[in-house]
N, C-alpha and C. Protein backbone atom coordinates (compact mmCIF):
# COMPACT_ATOMS: atom_id res chain seq x y z
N UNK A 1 9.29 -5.68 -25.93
CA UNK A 1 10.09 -5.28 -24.79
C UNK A 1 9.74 -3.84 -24.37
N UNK A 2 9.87 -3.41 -25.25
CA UNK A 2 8.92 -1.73 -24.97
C UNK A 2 7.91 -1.44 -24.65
N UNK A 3 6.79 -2.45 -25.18
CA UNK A 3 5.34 -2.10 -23.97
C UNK A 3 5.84 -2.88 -22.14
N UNK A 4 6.48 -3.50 -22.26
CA UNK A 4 7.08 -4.09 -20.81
C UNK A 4 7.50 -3.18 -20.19
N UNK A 5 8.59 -2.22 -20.28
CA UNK A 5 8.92 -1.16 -19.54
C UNK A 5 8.26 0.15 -19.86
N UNK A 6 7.46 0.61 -20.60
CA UNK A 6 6.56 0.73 -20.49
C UNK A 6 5.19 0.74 -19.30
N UNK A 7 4.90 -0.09 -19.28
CA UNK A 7 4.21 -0.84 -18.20
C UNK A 7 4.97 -0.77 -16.94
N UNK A 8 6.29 -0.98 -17.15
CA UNK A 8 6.61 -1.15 -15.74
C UNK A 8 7.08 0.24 -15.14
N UNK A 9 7.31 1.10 -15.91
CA UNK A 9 7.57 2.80 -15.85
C UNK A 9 6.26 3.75 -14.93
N UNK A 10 5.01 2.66 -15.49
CA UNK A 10 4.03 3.38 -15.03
C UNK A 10 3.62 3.03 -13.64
N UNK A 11 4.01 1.78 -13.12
CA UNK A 11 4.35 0.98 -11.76
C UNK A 11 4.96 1.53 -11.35
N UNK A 12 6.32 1.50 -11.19
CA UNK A 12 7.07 2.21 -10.94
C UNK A 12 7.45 3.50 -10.38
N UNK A 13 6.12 4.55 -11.09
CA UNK A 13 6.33 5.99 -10.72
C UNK A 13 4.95 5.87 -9.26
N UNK A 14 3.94 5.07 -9.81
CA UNK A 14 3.16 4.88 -8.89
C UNK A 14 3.31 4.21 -7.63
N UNK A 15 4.51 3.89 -7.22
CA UNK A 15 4.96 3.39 -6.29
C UNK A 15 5.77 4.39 -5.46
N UNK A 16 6.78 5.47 -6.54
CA UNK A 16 7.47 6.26 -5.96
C UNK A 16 6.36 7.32 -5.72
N UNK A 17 6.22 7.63 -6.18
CA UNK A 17 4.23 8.67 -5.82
C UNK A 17 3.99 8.39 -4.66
N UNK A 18 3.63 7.27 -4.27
CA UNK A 18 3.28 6.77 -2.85
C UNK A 18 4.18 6.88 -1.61
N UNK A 19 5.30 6.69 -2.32
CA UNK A 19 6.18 6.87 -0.96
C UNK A 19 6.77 8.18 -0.37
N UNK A 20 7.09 8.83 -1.66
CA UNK A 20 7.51 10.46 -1.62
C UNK A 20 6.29 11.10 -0.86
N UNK A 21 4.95 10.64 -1.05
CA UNK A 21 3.68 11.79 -0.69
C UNK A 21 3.51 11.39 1.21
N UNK A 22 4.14 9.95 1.31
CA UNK A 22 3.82 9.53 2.71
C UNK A 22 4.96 10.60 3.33
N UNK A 23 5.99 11.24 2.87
CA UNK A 23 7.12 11.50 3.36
C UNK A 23 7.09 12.59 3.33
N UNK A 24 6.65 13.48 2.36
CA UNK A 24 6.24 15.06 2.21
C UNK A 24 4.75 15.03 3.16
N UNK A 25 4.13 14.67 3.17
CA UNK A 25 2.48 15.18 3.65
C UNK A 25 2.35 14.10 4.55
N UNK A 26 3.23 13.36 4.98
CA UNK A 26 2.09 12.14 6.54
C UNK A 26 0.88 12.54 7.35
N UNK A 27 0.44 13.49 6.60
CA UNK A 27 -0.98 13.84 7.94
C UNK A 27 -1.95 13.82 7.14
N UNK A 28 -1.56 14.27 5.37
CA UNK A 28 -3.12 14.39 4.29
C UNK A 28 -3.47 12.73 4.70
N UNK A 29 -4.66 12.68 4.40
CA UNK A 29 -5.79 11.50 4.29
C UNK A 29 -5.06 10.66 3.17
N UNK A 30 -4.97 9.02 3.67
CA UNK A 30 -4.69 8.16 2.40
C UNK A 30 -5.44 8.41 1.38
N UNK A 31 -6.47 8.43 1.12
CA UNK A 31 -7.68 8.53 0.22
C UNK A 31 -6.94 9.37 -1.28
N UNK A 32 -5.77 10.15 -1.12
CA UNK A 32 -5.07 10.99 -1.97
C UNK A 32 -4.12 10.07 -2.60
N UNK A 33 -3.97 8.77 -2.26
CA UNK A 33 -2.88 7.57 -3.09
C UNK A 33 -3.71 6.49 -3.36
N UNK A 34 -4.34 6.19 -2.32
CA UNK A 34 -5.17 4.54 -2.17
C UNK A 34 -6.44 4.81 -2.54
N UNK A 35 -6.87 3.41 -3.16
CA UNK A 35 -8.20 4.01 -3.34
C UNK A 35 -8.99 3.26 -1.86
N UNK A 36 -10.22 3.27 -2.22
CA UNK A 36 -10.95 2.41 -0.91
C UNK A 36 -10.79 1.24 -0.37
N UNK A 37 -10.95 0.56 -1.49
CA UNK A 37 -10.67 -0.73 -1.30
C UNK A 37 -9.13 -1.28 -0.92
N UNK A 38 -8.31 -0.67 -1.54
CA UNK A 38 -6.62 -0.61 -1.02
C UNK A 38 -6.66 -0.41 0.12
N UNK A 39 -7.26 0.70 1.02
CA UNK A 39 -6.45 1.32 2.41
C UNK A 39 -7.10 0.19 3.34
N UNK A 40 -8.62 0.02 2.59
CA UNK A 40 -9.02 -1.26 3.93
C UNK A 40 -8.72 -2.09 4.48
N UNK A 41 -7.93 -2.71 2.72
CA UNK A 41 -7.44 -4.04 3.05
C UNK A 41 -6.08 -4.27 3.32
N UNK A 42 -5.26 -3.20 3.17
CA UNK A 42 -4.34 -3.53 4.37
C UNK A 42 -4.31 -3.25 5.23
N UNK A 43 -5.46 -2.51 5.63
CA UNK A 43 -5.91 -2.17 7.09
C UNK A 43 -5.59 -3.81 7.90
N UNK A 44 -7.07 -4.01 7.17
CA UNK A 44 -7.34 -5.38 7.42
C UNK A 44 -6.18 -6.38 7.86
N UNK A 45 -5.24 -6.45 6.67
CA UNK A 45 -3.83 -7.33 6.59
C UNK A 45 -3.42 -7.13 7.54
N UNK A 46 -2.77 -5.94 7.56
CA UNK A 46 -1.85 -5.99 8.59
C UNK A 46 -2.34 -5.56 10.20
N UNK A 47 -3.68 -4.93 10.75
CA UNK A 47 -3.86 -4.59 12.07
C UNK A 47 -4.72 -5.73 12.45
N UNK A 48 -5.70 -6.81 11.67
CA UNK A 48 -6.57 -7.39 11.44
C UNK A 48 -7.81 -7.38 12.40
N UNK A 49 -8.33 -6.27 12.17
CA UNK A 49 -9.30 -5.88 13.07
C UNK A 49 -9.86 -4.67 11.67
N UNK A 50 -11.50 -4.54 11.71
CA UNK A 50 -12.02 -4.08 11.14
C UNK A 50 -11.77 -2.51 10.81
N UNK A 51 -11.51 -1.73 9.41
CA UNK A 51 -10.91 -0.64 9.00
C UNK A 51 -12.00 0.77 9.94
N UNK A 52 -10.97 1.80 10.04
CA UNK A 52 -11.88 3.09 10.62
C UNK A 52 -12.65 3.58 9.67
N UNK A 53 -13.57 4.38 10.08
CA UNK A 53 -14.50 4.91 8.54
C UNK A 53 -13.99 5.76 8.22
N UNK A 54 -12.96 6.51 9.26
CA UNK A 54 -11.99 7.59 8.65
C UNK A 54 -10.99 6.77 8.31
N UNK A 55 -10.34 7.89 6.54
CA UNK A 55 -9.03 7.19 6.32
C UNK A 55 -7.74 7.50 7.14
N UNK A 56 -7.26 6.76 7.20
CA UNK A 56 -5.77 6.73 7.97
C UNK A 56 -5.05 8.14 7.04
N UNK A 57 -4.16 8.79 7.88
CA UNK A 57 -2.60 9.38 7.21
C UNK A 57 -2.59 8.51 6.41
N UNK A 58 -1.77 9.47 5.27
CA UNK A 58 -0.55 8.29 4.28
C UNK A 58 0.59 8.25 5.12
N UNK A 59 1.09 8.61 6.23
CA UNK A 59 2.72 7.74 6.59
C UNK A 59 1.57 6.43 7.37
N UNK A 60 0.87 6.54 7.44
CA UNK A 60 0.13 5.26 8.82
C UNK A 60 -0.19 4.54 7.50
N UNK A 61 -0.77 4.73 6.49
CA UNK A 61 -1.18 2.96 6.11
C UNK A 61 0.12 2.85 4.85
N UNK A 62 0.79 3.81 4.07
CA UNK A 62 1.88 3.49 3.88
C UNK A 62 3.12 2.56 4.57
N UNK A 63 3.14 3.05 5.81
CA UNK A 63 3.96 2.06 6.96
C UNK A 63 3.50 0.69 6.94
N UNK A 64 2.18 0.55 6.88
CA UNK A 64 1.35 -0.52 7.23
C UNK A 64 1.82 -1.59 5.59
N UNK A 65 1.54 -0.77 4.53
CA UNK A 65 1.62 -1.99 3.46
C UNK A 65 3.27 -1.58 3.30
N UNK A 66 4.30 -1.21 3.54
CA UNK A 66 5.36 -1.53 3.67
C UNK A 66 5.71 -2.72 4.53
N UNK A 67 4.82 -2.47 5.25
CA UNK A 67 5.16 -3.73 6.66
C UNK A 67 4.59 -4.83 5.84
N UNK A 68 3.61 -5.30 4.90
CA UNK A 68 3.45 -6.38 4.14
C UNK A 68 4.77 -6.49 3.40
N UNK A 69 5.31 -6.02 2.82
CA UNK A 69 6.55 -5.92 1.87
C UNK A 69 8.15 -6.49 3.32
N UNK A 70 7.86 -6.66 3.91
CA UNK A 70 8.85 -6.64 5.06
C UNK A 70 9.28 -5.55 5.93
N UNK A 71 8.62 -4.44 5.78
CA UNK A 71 9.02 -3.12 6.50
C UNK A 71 8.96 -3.32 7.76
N UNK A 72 9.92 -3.14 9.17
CA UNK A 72 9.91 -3.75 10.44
C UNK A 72 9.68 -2.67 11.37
N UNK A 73 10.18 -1.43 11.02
CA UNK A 73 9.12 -0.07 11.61
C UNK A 73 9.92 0.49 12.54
N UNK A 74 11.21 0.01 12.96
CA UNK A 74 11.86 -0.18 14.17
C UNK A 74 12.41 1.46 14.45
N UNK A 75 12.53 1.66 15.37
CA UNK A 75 13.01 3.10 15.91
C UNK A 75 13.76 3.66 15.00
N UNK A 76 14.65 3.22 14.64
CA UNK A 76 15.87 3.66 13.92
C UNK A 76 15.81 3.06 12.55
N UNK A 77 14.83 2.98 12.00
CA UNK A 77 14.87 2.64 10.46
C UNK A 77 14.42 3.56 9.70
N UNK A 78 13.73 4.54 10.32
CA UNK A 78 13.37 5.62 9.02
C UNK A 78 12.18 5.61 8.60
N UNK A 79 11.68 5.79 7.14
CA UNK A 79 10.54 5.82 6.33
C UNK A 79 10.75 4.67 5.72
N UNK A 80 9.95 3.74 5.37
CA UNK A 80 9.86 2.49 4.28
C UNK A 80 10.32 3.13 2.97
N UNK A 81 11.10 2.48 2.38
CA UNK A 81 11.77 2.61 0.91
C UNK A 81 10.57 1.99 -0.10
N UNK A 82 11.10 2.63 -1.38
CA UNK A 82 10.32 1.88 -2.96
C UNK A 82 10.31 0.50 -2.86
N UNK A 83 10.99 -0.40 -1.84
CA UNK A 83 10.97 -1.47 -1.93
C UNK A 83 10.41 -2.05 -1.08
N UNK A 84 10.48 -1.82 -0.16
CA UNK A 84 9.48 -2.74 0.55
C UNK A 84 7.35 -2.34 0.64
N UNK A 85 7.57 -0.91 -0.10
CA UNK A 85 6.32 -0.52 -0.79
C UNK A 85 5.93 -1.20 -1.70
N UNK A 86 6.80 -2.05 -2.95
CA UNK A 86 6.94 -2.53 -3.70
C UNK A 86 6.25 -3.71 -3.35
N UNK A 87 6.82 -4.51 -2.29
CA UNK A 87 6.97 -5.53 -1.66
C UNK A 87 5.41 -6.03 -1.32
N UNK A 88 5.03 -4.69 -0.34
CA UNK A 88 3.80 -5.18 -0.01
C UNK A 88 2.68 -5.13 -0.63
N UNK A 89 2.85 -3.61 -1.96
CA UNK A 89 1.51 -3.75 -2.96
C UNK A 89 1.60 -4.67 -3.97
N UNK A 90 2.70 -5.49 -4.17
CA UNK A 90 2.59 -6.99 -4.72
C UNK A 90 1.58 -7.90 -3.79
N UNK A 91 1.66 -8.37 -2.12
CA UNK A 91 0.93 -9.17 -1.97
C UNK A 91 -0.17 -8.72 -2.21
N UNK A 92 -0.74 -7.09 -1.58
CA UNK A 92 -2.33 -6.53 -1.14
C UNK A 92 -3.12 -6.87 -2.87
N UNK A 93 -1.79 -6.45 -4.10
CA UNK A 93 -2.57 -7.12 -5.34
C UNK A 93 -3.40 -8.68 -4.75
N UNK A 94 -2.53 -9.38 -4.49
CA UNK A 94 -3.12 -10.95 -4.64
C UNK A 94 -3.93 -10.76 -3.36
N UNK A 95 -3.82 -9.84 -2.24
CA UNK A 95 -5.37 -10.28 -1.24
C UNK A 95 -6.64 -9.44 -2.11
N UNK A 96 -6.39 -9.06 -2.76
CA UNK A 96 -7.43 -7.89 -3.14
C UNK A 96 -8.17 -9.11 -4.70
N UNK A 97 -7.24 -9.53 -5.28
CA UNK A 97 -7.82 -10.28 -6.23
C UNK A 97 -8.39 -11.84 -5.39
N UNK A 98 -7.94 -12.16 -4.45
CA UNK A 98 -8.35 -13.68 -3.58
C UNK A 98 -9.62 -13.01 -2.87
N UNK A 99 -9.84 -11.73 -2.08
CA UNK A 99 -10.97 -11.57 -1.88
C UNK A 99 -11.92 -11.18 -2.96
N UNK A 100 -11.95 -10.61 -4.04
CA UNK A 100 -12.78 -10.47 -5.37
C UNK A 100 -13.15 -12.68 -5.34
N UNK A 101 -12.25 -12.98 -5.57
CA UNK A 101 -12.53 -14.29 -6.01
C UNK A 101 -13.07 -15.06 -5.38
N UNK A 102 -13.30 -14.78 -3.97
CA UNK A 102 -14.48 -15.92 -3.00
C UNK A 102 -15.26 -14.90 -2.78
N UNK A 103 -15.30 -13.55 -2.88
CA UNK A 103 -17.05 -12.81 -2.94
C UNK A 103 -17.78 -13.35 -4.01
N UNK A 104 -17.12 -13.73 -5.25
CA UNK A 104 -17.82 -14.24 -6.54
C UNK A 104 -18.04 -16.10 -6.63
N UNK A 105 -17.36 -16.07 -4.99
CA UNK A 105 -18.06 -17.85 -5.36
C UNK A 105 -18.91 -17.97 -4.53
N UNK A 106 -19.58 -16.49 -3.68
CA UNK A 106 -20.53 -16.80 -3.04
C UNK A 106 -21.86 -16.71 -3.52
């Protein structure tokens, strides 16, 4: 039970990391949370049109994989919460492992 939270402590902070830094700094370069392959592909996900070679802000692709998580963006909602950050770097895990998995069945 202790390597479990554990594990999930270290999720956890890396999630709040992400959201606090979109909220303090929205103008530094994602490249300071996400790695490469992360910012692309929810580039990808959610604008679905091919990523810029510059990285996005962290409030712009933070917003963006919140919006996978259900984040709706709306005038009056604010900054995306731990949860719907949560939300969406759960799916971008499974697009990020489904695209690994048909590059390797090619």
């Amino acid at each position: 039970m202790l390597n479990c939270i554990a594990i999930y402590m270290i999720i956890g902070w890396r999630l709040h990391s992400i959201t606090t830094r979109a909220r303090r700094l929205p103008e530094a370069p994602c490249t300071s949370a996400y790695s490469e392959k992360e910012w692309r592909m929810i580039w990808m996900m959610r604008d679905k049109t091919t990523p810029p070679n510059e990285p996005p802000s962290m409030r712009e692709i933070t917003r963006m994989l919140a919006g996978l998580g259900g984040f709706l963006g709306r005038k009056g909602d604010g900054e995306p919460g731990v949860k719907t950050v949560w939300q969406g770097y759960t799916k971008l895990l499974h697009y990020i492992e489904a695209t690994e998995a048909l590059n390797g069945l090619k």
